[in-house]
Each structure stands twice: as structure tokens, then as C-alpha cells.
C-alpha atoms as a PDB file:
ATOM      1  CA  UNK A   1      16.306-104.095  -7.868  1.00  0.00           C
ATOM      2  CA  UNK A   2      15.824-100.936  -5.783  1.00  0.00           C
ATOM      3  CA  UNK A   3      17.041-101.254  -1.937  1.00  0.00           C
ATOM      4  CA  UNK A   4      14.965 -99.987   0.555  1.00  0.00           C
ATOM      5  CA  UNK A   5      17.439 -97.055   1.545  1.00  0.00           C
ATOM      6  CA  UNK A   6      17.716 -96.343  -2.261  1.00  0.00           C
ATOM      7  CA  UNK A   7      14.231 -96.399  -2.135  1.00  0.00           C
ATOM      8  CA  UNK A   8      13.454 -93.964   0.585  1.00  0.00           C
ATOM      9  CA  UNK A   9      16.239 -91.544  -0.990  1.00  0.00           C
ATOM     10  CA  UNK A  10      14.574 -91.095  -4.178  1.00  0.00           C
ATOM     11  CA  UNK A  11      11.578 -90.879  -1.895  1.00  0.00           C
ATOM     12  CA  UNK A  12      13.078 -87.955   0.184  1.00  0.00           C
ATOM     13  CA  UNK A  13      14.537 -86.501  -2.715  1.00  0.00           C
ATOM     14  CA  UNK A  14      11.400 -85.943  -4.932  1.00  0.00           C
ATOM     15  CA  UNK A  15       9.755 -84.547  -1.877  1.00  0.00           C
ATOM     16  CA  UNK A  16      12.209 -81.938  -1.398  1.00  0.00           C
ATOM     17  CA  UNK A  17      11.884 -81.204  -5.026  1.00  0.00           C
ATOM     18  CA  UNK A  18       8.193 -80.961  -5.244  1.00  0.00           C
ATOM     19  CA  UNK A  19       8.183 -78.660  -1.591  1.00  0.00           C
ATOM     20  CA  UNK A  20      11.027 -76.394  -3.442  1.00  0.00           C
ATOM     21  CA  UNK A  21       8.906 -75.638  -6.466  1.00  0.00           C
ATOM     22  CA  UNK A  22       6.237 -75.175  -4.389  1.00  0.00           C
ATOM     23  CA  UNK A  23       8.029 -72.277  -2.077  1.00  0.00           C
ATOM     24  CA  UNK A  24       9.433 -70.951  -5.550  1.00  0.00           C
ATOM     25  CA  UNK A  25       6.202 -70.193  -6.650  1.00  0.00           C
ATOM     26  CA  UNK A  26       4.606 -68.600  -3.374  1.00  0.00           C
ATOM     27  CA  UNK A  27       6.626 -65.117  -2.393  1.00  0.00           C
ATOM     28  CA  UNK A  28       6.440 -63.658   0.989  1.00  0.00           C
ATOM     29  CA  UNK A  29       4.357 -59.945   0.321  1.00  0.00           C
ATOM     30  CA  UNK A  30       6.362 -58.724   2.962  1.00  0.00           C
ATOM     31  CA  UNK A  31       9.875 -59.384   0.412  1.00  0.00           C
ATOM     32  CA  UNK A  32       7.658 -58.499  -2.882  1.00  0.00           C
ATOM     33  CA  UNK A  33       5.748 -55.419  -2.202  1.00  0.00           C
ATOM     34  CA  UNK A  34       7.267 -52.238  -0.253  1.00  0.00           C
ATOM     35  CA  UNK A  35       5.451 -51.115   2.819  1.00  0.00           C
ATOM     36  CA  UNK A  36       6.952 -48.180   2.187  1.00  0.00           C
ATOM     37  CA  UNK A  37       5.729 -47.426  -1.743  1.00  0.00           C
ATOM     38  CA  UNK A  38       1.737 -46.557  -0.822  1.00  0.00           C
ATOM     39  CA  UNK A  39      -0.278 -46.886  -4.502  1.00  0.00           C
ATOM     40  CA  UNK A  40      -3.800 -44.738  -4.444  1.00  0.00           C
ATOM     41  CA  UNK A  41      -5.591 -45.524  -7.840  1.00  0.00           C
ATOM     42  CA  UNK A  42      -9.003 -45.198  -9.731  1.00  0.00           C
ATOM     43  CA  UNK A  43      -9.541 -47.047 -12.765  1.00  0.00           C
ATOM     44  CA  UNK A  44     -11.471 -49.970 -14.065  1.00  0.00           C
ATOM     45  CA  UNK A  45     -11.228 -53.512 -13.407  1.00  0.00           C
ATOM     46  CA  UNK A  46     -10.548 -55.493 -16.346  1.00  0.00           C
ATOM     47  CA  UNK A  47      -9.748 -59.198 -14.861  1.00  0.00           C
ATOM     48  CA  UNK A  48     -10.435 -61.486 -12.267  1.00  0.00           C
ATOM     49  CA  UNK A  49      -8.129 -64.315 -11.605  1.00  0.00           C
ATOM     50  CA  UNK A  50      -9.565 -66.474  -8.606  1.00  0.00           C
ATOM     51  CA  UNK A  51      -7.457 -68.710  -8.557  1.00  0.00           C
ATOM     52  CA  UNK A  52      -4.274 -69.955  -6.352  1.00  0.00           C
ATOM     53  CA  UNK A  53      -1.824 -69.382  -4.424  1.00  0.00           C
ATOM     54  CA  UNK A  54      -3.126 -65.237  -4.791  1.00  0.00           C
ATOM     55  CA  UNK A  55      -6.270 -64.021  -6.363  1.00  0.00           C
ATOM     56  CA  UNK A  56      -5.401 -61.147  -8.682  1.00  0.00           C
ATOM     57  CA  UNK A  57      -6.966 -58.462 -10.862  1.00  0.00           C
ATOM     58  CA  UNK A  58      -6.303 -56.187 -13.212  1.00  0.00           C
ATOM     59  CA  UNK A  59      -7.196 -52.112 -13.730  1.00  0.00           C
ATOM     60  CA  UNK A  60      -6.637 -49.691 -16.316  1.00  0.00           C
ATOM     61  CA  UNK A  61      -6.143 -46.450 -14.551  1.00  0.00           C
ATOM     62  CA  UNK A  62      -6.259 -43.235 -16.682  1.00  0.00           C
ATOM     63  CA  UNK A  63      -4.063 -39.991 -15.703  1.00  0.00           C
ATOM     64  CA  UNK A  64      -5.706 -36.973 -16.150  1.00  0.00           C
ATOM     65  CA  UNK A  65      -3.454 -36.457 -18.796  1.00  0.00           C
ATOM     66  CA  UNK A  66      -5.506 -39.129 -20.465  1.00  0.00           C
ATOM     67  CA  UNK A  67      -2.607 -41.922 -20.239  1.00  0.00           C
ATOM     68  CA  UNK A  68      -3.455 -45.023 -19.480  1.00  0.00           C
ATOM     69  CA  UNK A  69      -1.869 -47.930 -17.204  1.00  0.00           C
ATOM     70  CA  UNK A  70      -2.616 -51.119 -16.190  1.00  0.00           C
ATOM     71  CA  UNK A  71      -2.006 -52.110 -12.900  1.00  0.00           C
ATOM     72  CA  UNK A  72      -1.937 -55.999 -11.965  1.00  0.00           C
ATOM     73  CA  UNK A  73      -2.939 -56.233  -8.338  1.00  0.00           C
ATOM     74  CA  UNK A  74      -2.434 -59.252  -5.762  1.00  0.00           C
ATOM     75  CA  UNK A  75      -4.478 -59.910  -2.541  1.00  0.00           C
ATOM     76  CA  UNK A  76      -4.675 -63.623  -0.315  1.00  0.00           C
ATOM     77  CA  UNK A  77      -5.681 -66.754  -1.500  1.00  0.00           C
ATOM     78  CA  UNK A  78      -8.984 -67.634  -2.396  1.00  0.00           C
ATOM     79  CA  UNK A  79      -9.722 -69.915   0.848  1.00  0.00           C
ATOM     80  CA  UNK A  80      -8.883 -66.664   2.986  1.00  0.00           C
ATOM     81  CA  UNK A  81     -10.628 -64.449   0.966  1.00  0.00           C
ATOM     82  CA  UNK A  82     -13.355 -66.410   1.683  1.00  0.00           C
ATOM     83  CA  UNK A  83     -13.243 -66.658   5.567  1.00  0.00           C
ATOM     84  CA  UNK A  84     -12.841 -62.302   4.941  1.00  0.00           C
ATOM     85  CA  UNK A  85     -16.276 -62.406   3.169  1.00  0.00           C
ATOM     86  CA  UNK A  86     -14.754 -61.781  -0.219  1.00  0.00           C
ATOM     87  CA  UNK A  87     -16.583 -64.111  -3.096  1.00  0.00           C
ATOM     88  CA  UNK A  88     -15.862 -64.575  -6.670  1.00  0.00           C
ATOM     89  CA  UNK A  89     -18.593 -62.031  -7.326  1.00  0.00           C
ATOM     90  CA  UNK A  90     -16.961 -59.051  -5.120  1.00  0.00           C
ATOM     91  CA  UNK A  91     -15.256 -57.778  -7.992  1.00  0.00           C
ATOM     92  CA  UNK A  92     -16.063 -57.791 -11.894  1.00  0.00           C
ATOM     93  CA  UNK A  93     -14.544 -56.378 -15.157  1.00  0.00           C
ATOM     94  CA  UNK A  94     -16.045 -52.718 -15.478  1.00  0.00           C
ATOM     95  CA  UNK A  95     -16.324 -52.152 -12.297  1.00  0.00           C
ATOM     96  CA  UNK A  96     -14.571 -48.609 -11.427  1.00  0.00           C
ATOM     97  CA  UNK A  97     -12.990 -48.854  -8.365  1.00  0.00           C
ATOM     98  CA  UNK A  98     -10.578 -47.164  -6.156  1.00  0.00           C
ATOM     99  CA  UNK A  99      -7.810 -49.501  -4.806  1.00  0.00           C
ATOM    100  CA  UNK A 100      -5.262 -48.414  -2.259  1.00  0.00           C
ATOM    101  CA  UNK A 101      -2.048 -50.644  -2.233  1.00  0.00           C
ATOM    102  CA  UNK A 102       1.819 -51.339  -1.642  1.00  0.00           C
ATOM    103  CA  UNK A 103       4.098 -51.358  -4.710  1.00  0.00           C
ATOM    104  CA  UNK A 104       6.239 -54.120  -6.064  1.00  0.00           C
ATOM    105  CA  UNK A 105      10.148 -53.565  -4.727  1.00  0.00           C
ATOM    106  CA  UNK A 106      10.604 -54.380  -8.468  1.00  0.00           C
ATOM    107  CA  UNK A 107       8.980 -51.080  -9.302  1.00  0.00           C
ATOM    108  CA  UNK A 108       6.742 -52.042 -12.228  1.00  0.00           C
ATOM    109  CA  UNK A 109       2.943 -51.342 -12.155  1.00  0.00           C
ATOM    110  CA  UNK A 110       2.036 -54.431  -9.457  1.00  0.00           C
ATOM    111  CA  UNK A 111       0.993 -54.055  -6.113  1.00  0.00           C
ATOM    112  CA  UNK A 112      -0.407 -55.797  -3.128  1.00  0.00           C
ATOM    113  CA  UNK A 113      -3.843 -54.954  -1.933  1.00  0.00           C
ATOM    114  CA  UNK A 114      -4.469 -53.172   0.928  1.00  0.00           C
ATOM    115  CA  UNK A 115      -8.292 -51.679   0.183  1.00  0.00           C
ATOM    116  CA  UNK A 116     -10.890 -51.896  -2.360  1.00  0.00           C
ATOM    117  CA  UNK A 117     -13.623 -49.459  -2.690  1.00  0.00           C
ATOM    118  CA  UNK A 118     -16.447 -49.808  -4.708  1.00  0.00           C
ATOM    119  CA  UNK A 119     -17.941 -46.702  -7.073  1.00  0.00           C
ATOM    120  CA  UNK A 120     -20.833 -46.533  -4.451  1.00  0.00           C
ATOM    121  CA  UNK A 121     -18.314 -45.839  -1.772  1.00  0.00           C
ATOM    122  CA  UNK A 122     -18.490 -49.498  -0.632  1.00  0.00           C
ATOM    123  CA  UNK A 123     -15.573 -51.211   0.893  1.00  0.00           C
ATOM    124  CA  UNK A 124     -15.561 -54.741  -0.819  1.00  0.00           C
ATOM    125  CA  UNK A 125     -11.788 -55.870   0.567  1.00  0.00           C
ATOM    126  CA  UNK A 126      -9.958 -54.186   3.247  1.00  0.00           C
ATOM    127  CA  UNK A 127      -6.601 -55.810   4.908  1.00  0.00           C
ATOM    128  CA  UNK A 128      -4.232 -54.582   7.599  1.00  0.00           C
ATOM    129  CA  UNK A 129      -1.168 -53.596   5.487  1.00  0.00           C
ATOM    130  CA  UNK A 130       1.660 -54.759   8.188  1.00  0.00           C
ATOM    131  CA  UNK A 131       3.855 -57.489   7.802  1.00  0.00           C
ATOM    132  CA  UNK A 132       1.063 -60.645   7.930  1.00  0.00           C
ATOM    133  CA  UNK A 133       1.438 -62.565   4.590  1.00  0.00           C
ATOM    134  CA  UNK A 134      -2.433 -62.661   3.981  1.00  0.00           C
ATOM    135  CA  UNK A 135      -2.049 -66.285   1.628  1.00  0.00           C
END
């Protein structure tokens, strides 16, 4: 038979578990991505992901040396995105695009978004690249 104080400590336990996981897997952009490593690339879009806590994309970006790198790119969650006047349609594979962004600390080829800009000169996503966590 389970007491009532066992009770509410298995309770209170599997809470803080659950809320633990849950901060594990949403990072601050502020302690991911260096406000002081500015990204300027051109490529094409290649994925989508709308999905949370971030929505993401990928772009292969090719040097004029005709090397190519993909570049996985963050920006807020979907519901904020939203509110911004972003949709799921904003963005699609093929699309050539020029993104402006702040690196990973980490140093591989991530980044958080800062601006998107269309082919067409269009400005699809544009955020203020100071220290608000945008998800």
C-alpha cells in the first residue's frame, strides 16, 4: 500500500524528471549560437522541419570554388513563427535563398537565423539578433 506522502514523492519526483528532460532538450540561442560569429550565405534550401521546440532547415551552399556545404539552420518555434507571419509555406526545398545568421559556439556548419531573403529580394523571416530567445 502506497502512503499518501510516498505518494506525492513519486508524484514530485516524476515531475521533476519529465520538466528536466524537457529543459535538456530546449537550449537557450543566446548559450548555442555566438552573437559574435555573423554567417552570410546563398545556397538552396533542401529541408523543412516545422516542427517543435525550433523549426529548422537545411541549405547546400556552394563556394565559388565549387565546394559544397550544408548548413542546418534554427529559427523560433512554430507558434511564434506564426504570430511573425511565417507559415509552413514561407520556405520550400529549391528555393535559393540568402540567409544571414549567428554560428554555433560549437563551430560546425549550424546557425541561428537572423534573416531570410528570398531570390526575388523578398524578406520572408527577419528577427532582431540580440539576446531574446525567439522559442
Amino acid at each position: 500500500m502506497i502512503t499518501t506522502g510516498r505518494a506525492m514523492l513519486i508524484g514530485v519526483s516524476a515531475l521533476a524528471m519529465a520538466t528536466a528532460s524537457g529543459l535538456a532538450a530546449h537550449h537557450s540561442f543566446t548559450a548555442a549560437f555566438d552573437a559574435n560569429a555573423p554567417v552570410d550565405l546563398r545556397g538552396v534550401v533542401t529541408s523543412v522541419e516545422w516542427t517543435n521546440p525550433h523549426v529548422r532547415f537545411s541549405l547546400d551552399e556552394t563556394a565559388s570554388t565549387g565546394t559544397t556545404t550544408a548548413w542546418r539552420f534554427e529559427l523560433g518555434a512554430p507558434r511564434v513563427l506564426l504570430e511573425q507571419g511565417w507559415t509552413r509555406h514561407s520556405l520550400a526545398p529549391g528555393d535559393i535563398v540568402a540567409v544571414e545568421g549567428l554560428r554555433a559556439r560549437d563551430g560546425t556548419h549550424h546557425a541561428r537565423v537572423v534573416r531570410v531573403t528570398l531570390e526575388n529580394g523578398q524578406t520572408v523571416f527577419a528577427d532582431d539578433p540580440g539576446t531574446r530567445d525567439p522559442g
